[in-house]
C-alpha atoms as a PDB file:
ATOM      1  CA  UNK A   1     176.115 176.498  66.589  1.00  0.00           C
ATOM      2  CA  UNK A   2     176.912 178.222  63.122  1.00  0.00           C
ATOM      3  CA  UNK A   3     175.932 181.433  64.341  1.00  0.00           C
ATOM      4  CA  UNK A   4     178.342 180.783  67.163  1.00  0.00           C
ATOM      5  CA  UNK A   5     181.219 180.132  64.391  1.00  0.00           C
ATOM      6  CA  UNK A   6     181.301 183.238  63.205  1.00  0.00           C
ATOM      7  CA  UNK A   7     180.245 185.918  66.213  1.00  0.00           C
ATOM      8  CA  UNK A   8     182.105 184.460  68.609  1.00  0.00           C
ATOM      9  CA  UNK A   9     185.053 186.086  67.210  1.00  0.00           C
ATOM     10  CA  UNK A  10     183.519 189.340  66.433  1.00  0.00           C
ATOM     11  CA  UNK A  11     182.351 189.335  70.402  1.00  0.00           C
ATOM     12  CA  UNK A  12     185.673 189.059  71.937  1.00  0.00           C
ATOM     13  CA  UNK A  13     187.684 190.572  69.239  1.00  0.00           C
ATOM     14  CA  UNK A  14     189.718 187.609  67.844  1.00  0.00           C
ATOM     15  CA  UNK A  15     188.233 188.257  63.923  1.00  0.00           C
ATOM     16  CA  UNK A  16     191.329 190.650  63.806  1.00  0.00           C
ATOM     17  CA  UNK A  17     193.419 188.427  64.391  1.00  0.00           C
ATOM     18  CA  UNK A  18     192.086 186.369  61.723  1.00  0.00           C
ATOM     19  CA  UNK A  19     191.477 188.824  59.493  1.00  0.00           C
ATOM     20  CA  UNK A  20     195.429 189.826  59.676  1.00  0.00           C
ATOM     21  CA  UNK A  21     196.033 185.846  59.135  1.00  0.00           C
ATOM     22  CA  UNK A  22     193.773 185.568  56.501  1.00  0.00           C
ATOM     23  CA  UNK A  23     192.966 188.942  54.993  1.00  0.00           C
ATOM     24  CA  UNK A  24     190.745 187.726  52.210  1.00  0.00           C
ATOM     25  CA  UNK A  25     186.958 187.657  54.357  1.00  0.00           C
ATOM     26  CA  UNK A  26     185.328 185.240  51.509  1.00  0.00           C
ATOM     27  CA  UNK A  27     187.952 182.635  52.304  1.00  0.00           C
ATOM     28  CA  UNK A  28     187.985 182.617  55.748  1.00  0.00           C
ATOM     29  CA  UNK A  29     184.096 182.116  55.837  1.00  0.00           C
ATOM     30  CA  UNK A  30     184.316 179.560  53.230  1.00  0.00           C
ATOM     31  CA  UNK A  31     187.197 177.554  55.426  1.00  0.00           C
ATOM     32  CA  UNK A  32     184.364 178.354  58.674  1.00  0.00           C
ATOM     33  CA  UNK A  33     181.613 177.046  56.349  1.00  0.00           C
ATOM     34  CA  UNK A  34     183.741 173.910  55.319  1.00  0.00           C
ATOM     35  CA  UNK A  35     184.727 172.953  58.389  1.00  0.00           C
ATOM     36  CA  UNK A  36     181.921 173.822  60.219  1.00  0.00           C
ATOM     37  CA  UNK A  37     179.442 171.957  57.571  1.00  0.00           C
ATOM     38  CA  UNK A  38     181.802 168.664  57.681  1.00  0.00           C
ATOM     39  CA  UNK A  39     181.814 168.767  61.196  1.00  0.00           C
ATOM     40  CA  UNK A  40     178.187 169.269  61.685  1.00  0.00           C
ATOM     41  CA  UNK A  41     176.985 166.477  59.100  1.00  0.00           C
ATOM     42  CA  UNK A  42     179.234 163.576  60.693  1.00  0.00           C
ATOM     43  CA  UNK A  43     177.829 164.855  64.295  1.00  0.00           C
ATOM     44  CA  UNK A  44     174.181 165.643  63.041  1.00  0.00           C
ATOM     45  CA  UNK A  45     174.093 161.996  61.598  1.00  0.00           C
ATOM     46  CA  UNK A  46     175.621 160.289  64.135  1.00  0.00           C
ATOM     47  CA  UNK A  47     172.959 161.428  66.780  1.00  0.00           C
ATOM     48  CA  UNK A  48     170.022 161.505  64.613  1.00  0.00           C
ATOM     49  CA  UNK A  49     170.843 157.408  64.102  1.00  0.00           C
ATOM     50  CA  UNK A  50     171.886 157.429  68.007  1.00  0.00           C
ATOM     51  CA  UNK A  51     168.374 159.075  68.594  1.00  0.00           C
ATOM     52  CA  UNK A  52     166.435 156.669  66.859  1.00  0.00           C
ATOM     53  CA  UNK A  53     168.127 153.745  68.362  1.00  0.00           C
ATOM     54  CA  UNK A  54     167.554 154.937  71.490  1.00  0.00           C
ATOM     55  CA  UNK A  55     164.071 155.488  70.492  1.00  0.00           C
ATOM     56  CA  UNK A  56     163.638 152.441  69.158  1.00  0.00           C
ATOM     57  CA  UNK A  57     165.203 150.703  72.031  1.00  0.00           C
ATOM     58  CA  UNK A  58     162.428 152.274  74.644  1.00  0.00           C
ATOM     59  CA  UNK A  59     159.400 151.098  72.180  1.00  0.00           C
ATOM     60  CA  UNK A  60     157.615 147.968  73.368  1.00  0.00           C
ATOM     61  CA  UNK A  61     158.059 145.038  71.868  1.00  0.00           C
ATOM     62  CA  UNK A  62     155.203 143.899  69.810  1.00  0.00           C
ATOM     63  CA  UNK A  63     153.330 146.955  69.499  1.00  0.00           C
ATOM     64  CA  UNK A  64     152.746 146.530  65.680  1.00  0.00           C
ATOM     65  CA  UNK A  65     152.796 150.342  64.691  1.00  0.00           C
ATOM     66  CA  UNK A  66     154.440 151.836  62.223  1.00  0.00           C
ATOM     67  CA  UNK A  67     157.256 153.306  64.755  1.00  0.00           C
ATOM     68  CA  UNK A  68     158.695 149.642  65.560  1.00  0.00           C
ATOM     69  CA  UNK A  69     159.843 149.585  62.147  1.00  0.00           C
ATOM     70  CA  UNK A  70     164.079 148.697  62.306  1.00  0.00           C
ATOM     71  CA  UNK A  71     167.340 150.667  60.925  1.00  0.00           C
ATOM     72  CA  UNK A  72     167.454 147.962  57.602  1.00  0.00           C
ATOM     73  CA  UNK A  73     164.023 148.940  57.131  1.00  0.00           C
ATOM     74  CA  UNK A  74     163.628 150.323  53.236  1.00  0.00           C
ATOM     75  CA  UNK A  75     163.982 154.097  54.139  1.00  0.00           C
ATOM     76  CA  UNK A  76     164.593 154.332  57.632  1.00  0.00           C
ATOM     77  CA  UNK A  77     168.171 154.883  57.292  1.00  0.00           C
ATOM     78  CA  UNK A  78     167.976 157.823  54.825  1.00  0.00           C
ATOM     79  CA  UNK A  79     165.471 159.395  56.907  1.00  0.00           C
ATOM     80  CA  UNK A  80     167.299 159.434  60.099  1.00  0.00           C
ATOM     81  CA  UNK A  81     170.841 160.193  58.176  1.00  0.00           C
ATOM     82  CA  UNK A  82     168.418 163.391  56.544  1.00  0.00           C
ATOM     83  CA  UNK A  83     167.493 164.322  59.814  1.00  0.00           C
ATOM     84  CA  UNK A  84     171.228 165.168  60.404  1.00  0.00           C
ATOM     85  CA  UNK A  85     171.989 166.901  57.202  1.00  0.00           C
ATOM     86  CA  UNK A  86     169.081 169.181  57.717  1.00  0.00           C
ATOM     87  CA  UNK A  87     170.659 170.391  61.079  1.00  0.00           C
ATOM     88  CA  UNK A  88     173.457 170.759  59.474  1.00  0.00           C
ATOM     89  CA  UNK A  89     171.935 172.944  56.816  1.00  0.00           C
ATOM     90  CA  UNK A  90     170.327 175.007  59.371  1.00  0.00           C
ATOM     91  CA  UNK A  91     173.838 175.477  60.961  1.00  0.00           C
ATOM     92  CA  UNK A  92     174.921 176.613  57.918  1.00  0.00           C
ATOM     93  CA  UNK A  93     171.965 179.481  57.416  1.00  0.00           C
ATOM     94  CA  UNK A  94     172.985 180.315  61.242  1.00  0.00           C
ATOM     95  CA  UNK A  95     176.475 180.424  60.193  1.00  0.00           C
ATOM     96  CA  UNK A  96     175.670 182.774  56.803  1.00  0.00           C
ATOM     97  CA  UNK A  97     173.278 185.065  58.880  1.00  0.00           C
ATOM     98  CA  UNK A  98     176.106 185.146  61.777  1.00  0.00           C
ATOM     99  CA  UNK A  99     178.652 186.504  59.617  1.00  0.00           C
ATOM    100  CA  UNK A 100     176.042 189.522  57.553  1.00  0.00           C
ATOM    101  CA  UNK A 101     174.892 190.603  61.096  1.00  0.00           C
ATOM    102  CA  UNK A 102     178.361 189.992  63.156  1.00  0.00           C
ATOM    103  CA  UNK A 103     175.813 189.841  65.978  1.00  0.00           C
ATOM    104  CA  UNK A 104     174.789 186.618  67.860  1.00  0.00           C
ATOM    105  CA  UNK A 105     171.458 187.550  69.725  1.00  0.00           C
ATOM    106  CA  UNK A 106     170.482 189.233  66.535  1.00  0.00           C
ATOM    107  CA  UNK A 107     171.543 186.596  64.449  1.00  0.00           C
ATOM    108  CA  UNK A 108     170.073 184.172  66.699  1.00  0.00           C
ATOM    109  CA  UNK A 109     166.919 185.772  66.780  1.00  0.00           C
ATOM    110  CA  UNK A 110     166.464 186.277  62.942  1.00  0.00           C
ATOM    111  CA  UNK A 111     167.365 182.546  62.611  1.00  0.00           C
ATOM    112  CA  UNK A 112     164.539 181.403  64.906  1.00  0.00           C
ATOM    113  CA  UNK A 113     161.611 184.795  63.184  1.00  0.00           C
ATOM    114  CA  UNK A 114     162.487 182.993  59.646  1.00  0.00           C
ATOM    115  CA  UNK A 115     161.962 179.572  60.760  1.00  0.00           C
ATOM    116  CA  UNK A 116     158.700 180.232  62.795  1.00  0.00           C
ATOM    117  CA  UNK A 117     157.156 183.142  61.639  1.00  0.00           C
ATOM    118  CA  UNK A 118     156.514 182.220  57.900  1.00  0.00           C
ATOM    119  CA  UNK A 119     154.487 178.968  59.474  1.00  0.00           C
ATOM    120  CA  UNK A 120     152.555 181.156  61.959  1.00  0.00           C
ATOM    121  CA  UNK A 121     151.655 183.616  59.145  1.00  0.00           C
ATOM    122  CA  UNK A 122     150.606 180.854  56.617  1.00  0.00           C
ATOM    123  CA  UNK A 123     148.331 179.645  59.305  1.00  0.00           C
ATOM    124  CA  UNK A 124     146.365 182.510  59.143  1.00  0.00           C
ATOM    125  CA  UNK A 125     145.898 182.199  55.289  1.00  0.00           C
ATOM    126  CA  UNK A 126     142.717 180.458  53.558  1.00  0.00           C
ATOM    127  CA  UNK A 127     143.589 176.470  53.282  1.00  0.00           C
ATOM    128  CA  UNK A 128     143.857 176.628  49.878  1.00  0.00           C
ATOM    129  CA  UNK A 129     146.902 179.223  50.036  1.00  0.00           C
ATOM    130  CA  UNK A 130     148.564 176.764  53.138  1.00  0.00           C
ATOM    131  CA  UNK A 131     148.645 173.882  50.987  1.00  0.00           C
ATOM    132  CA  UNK A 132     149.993 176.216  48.197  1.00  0.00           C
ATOM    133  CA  UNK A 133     152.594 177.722  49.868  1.00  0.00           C
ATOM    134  CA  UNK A 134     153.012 175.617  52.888  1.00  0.00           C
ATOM    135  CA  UNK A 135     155.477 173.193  51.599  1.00  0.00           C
ATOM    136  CA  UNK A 136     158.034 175.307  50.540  1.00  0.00           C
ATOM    137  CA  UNK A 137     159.092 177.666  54.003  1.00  0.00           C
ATOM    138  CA  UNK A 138     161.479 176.179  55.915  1.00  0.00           C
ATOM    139  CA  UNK A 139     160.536 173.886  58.723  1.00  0.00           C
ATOM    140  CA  UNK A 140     157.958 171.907  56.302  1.00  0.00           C
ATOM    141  CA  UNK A 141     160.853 171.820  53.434  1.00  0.00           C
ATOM    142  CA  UNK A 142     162.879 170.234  56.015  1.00  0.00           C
ATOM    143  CA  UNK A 143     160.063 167.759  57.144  1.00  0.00           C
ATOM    144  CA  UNK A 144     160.340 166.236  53.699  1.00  0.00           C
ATOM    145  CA  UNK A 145     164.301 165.543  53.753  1.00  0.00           C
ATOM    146  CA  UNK A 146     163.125 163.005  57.101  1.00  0.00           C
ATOM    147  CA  UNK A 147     160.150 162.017  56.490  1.00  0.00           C
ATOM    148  CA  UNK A 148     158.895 158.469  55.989  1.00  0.00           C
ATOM    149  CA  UNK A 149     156.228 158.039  53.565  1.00  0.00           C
ATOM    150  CA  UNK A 150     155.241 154.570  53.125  1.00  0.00           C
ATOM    151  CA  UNK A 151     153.951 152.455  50.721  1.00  0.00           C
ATOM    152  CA  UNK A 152     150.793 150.543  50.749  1.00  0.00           C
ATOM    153  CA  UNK A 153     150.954 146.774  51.274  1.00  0.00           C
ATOM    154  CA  UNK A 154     148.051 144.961  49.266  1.00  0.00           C
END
């Protein structure tokens, strides 16, 4: 969706338009970014929650894992309300690489090569190097924001 913010106008034409509007380029991506950022948090958050209530709806009852664990749980909250600011901080690289290539396939597609690609490549490295590196590209930085990590009960 943020690279959609910005090319869609470049694709039909509209950006002049908003350009003659607005003539200033930083402030009409800021006021894109803002809006598109406040936007994406409140919907990213809403239906991470709405996800896991749904998922925890369809659990069995009494199956004594970790994953029947409710919303007032210590943590489970955060973690699902993370989940949504991390799409929404993905929207907003999609949005920043929309506007520097003004193209949305392209944009698209360099989105996707430097969320994947940096995880394939580490995979190739010696262990030692993954677990050195590996917690800093992208997708695994992101896996921390929503992760649970609990605590041991004595």
């Amino acid at each position: 969706m943020g690279v959609l913010v910005v090319t869609s106008e470049y694709g039909t034409g509209l950006i002049r338009a908003t350009l003659a509007a607005v003539p200033r380029r930083r402030t009409v991506l800021a006021a894109k970014a803002v809006v598109f950022a406040a936007l994406g948090l409140v919907v990213g958050v809403l239906s991470c929650v709405a996800a896991y209530l749904v998922f925890h709806a369809a659990l069995p009852t009494g199956t004594g894992s970790n994953l029947s664990q409710s919303l007032t749980t210590p943590g489970v909250l955060r973690a699902a309300a993370a989940g949504g600011v991390y799409l929404t901080l993905l929207g907003l690289l999609g949005l920043g690489l929309g506007a520097a290539l003004r193209s949305s396939a392209g944009a698209i597609a360099s989105l996707l090569g430097l969320l994947f690609v940096p995880n394939i490549l580490v995979g190739m490295l010696p262990d030692t190097w993954q677990n050195t590196v590996g917690p800093y590209l992208p997708m695994n930085a992101g896996d921390a924001l929503y992760l649970l990590h609990p605590t041991p009960t004595a």
